[in-house]
PDB file of N, CA and C in Angstrom:
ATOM      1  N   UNK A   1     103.135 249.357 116.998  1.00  0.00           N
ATOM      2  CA  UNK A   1     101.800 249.681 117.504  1.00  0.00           C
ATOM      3  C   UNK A   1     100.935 248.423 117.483  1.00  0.00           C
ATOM      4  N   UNK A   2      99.955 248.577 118.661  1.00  0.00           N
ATOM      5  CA  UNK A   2      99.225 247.233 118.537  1.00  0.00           C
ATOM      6  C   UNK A   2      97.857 247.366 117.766  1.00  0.00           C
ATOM      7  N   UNK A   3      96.919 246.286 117.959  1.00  0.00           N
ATOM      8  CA  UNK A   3      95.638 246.332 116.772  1.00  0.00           C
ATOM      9  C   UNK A   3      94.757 247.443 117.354  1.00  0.00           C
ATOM     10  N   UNK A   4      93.977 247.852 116.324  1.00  0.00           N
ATOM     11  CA  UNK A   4      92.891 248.903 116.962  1.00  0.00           C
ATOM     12  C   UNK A   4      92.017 248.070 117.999  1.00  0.00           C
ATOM     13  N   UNK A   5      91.113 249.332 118.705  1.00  0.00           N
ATOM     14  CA  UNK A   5      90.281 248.032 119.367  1.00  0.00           C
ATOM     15  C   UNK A   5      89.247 247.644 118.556  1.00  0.00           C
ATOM     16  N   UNK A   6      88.602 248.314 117.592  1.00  0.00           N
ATOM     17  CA  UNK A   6      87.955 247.734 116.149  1.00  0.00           C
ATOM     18  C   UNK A   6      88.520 246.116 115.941  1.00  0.00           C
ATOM     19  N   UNK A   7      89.706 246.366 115.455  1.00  0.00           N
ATOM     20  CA  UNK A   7      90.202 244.387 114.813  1.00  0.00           C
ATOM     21  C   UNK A   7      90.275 243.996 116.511  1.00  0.00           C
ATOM     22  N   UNK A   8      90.569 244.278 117.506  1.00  0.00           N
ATOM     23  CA  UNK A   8      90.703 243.200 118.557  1.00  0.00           C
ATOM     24  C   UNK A   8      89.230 242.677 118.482  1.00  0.00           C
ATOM     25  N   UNK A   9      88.190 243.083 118.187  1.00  0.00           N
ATOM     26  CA  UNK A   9      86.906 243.090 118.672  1.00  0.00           C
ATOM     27  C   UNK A   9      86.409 242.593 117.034  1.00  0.00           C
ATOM     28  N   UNK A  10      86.860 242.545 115.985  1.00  0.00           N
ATOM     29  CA  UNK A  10      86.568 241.522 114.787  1.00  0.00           C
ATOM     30  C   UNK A  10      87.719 240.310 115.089  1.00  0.00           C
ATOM     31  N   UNK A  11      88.720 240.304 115.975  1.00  0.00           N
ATOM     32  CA  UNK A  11      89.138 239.145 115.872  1.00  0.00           C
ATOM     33  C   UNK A  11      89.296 238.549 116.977  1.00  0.00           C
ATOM     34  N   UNK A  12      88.364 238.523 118.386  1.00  0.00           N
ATOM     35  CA  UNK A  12      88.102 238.007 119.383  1.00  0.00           C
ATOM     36  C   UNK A  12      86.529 237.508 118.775  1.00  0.00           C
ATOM     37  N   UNK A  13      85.800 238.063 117.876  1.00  0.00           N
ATOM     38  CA  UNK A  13      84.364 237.205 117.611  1.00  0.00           C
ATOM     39  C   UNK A  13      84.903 236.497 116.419  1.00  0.00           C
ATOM     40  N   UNK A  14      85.570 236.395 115.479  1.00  0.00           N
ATOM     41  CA  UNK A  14      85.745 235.683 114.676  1.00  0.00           C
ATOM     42  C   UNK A  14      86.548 233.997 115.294  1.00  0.00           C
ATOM     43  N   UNK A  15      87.361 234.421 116.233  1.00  0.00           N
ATOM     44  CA  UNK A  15      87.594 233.484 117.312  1.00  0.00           C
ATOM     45  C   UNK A  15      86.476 232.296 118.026  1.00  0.00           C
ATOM     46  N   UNK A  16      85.957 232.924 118.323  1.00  0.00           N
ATOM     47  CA  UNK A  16      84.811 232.507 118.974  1.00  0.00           C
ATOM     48  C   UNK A  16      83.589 231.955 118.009  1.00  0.00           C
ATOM     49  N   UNK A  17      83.528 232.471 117.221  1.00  0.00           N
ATOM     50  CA  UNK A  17      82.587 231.843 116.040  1.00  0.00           C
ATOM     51  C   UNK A  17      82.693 230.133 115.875  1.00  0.00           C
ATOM     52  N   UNK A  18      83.998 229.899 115.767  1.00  0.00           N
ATOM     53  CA  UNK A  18      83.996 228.492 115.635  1.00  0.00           C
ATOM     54  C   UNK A  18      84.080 227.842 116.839  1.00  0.00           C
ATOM     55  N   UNK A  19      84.129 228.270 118.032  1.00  0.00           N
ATOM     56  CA  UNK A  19      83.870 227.964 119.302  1.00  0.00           C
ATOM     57  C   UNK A  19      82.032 227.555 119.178  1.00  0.00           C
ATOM     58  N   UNK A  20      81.494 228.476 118.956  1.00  0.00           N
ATOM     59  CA  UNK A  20      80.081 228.816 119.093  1.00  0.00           C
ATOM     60  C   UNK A  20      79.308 227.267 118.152  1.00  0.00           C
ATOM     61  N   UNK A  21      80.218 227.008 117.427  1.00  0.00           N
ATOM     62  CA  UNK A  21      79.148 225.622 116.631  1.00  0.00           C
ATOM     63  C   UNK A  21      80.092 224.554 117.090  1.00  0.00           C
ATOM     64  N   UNK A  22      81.185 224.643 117.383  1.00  0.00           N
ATOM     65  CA  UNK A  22      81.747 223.183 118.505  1.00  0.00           C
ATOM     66  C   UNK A  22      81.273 223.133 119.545  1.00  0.00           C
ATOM     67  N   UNK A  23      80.839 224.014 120.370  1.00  0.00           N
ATOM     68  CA  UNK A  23      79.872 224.104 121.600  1.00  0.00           C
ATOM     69  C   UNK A  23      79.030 223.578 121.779  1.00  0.00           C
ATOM     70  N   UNK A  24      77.776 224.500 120.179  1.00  0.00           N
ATOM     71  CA  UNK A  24      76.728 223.867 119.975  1.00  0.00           C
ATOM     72  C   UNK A  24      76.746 221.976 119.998  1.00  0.00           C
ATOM     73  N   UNK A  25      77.394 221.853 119.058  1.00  0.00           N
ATOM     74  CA  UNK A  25      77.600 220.146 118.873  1.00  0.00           C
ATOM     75  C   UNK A  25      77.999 219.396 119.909  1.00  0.00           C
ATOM     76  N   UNK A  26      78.861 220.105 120.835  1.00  0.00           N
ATOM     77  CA  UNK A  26      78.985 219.067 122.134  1.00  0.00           C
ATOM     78  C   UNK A  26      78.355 219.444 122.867  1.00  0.00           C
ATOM     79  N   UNK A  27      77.228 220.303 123.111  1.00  0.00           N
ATOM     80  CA  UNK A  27      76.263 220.376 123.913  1.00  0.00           C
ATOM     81  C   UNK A  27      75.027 219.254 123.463  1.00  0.00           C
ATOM     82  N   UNK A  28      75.149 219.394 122.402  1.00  0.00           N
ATOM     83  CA  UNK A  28      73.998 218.066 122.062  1.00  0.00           C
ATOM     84  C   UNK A  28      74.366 216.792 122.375  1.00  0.00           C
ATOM     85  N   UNK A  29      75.568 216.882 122.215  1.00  0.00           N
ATOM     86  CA  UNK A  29      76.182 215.333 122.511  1.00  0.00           C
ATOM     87  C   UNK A  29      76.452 214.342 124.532  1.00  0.00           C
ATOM     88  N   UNK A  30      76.786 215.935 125.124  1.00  0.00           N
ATOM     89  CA  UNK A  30      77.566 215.918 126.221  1.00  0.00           C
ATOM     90  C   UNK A  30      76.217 215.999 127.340  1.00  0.00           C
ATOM     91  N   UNK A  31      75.069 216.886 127.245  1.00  0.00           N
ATOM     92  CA  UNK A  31      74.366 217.257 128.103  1.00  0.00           C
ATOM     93  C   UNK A  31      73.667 215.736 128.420  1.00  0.00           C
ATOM     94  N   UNK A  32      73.065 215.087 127.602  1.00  0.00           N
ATOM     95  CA  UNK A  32      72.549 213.760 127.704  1.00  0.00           C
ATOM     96  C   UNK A  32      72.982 212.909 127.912  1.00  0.00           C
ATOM     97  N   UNK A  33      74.397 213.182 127.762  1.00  0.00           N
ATOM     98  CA  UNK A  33      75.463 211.968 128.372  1.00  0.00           C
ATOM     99  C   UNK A  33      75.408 212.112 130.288  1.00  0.00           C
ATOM    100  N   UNK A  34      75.220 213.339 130.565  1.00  0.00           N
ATOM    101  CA  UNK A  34      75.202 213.456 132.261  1.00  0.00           C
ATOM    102  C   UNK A  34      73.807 213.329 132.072  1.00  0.00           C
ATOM    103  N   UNK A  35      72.555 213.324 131.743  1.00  0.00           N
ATOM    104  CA  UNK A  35      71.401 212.743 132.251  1.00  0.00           C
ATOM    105  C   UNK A  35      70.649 214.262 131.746  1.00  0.00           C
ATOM    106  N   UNK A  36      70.824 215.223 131.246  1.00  0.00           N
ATOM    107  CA  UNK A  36      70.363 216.796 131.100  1.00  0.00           C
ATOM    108  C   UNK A  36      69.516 216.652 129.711  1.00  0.00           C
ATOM    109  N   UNK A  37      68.359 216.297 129.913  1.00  0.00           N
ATOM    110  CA  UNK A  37      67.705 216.363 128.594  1.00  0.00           C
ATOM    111  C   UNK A  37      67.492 218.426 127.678  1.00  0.00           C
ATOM    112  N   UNK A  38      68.120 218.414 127.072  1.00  0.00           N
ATOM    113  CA  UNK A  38      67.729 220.074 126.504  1.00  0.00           C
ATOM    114  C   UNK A  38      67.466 220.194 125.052  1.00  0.00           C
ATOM    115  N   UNK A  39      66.414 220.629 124.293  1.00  0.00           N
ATOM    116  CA  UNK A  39      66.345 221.056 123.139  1.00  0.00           C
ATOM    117  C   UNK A  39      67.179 221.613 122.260  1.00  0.00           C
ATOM    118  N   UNK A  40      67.328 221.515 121.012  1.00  0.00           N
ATOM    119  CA  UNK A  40      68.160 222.571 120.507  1.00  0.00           C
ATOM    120  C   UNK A  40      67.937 223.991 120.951  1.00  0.00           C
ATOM    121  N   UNK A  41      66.705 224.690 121.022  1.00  0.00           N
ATOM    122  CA  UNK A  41      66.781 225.655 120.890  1.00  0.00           C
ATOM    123  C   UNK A  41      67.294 226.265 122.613  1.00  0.00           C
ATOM    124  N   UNK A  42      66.813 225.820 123.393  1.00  0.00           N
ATOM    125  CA  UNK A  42      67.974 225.648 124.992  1.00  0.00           C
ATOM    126  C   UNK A  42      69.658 225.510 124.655  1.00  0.00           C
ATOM    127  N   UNK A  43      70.081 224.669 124.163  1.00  0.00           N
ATOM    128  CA  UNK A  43      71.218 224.687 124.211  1.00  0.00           C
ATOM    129  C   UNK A  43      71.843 225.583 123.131  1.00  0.00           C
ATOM    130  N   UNK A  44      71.271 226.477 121.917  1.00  0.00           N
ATOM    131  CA  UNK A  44      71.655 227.503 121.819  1.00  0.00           C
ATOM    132  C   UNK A  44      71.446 228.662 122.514  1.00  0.00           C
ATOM    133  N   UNK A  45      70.527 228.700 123.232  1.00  0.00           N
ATOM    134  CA  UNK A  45      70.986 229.619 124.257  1.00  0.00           C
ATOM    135  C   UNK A  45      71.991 229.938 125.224  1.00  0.00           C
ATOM    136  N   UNK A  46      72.319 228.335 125.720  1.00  0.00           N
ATOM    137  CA  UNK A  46      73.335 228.147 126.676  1.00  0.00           C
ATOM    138  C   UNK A  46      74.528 228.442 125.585  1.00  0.00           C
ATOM    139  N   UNK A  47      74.347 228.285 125.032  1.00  0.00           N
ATOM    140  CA  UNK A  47      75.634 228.677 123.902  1.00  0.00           C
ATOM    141  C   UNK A  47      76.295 229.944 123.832  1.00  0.00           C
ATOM    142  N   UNK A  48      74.969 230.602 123.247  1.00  0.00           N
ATOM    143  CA  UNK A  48      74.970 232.191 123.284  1.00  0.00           C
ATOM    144  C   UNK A  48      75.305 232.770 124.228  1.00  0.00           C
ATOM    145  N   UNK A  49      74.542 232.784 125.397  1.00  0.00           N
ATOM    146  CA  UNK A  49      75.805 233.434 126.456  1.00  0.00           C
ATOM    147  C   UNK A  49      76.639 233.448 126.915  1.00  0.00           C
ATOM    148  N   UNK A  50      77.157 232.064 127.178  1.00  0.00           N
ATOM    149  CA  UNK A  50      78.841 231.464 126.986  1.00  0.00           C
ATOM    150  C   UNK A  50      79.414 232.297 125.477  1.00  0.00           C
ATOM    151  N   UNK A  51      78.914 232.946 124.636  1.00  0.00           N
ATOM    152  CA  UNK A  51      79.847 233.238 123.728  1.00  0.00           C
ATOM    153  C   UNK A  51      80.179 234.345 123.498  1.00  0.00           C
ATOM    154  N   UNK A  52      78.681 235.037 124.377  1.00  0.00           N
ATOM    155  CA  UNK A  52      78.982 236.714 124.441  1.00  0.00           C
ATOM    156  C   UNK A  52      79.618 237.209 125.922  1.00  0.00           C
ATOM    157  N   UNK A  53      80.058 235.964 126.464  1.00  0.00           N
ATOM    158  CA  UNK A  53      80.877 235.875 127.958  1.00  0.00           C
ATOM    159  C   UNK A  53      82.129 235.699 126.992  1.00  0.00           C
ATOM    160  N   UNK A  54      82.335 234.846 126.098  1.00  0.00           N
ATOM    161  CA  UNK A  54      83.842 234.710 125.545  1.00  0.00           C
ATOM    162  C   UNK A  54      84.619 235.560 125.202  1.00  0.00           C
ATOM    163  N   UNK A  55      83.589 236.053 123.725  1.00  0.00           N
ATOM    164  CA  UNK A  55      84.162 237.482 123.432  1.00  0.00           C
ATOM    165  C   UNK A  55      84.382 238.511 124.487  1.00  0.00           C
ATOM    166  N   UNK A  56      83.820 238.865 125.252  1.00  0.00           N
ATOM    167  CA  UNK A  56      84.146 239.871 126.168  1.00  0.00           C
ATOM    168  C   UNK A  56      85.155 239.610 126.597  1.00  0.00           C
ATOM    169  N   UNK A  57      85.630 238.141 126.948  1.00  0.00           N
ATOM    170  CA  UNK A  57      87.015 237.848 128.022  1.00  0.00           C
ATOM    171  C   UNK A  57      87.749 237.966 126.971  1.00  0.00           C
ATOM    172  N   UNK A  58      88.064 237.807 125.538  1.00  0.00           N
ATOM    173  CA  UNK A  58      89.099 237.966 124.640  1.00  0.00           C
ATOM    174  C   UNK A  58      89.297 239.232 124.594  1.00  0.00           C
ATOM    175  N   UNK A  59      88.535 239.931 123.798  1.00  0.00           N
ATOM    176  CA  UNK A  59      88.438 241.330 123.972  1.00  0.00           C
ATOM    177  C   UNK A  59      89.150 242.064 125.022  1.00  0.00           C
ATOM    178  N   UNK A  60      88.839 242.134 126.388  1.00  0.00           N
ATOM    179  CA  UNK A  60      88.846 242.822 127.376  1.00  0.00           C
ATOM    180  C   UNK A  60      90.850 241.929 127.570  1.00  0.00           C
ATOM    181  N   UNK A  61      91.072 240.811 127.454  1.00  0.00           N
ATOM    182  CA  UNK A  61      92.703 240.631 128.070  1.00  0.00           C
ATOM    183  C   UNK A  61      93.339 241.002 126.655  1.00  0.00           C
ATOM    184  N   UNK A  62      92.982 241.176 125.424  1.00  0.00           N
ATOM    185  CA  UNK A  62      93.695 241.860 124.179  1.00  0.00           C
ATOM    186  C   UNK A  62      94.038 243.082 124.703  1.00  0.00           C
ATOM    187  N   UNK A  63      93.246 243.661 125.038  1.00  0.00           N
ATOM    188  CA  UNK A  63      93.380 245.442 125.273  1.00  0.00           C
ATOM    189  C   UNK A  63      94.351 245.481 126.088  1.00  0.00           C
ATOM    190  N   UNK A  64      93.932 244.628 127.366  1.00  0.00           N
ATOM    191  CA  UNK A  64      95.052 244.669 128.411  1.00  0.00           C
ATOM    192  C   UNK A  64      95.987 244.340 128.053  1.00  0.00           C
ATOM    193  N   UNK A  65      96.801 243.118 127.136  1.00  0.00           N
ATOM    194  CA  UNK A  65      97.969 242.870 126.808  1.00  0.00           C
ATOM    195  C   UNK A  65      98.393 243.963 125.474  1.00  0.00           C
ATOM    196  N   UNK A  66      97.335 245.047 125.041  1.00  0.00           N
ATOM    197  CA  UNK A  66      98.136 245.529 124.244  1.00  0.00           C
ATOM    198  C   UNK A  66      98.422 246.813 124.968  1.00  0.00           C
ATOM    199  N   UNK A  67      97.896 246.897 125.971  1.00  0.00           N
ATOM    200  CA  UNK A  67      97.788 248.422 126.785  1.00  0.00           C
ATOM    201  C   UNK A  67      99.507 248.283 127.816  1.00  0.00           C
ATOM    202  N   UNK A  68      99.358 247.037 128.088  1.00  0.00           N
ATOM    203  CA  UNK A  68     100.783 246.719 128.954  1.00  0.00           C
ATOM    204  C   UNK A  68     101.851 246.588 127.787  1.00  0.00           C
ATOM    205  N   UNK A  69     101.796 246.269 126.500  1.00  0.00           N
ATOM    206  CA  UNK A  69     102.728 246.248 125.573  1.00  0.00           C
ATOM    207  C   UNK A  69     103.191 247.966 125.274  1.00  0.00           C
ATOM    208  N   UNK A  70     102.149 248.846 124.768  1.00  0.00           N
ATOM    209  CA  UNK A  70     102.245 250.000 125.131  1.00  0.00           C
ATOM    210  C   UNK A  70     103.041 250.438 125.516  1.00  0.00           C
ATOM    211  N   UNK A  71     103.171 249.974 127.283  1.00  0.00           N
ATOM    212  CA  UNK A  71     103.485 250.634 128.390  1.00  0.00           C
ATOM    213  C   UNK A  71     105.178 250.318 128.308  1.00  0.00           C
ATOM    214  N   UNK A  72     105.673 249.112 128.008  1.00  0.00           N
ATOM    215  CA  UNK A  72     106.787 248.692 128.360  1.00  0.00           C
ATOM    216  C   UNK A  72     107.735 249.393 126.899  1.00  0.00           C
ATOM    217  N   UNK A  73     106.819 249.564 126.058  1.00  0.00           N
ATOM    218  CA  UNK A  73     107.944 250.271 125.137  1.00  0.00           C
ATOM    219  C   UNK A  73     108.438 251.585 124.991  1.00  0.00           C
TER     220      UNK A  73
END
């Protein structure tokens, strides 16, 4: 049997968590390198929704690969 969707969904954000402060940090680093002046508090935003876009895409192809695992057994 595969994970509930409970743990897919504690372990697609726990995933992403450390995404979310490497982001942060190369957004501070990277945006000013192309000429994009942004605040911290801007580029945690840009963060944040890139991360609640992430989780969803983990989430949502877990299910699917456990829904097709499912299927084939």
């Amino acid at each position: 049997m595969g994970q509930s969707r409970r743990m897919s969904m504690v372990e697609a954000s726990a995933n992403t968590a450390s995404g979310f402060v490497l982001s942060w940090v190369a957004g501070m680093i990277v945006y000013p390198l192309v000429g994009w002046a942004v605040s911290p508090a801007q580029n945690t935003i840009v963060v944040a929704v890139f991360t609640v876009i992430s989780v969803a895409r983990s989430y949502l192809w877990r299910r699917a690969f456990n829904w097709l695992h499912g299927r084939a057994a």
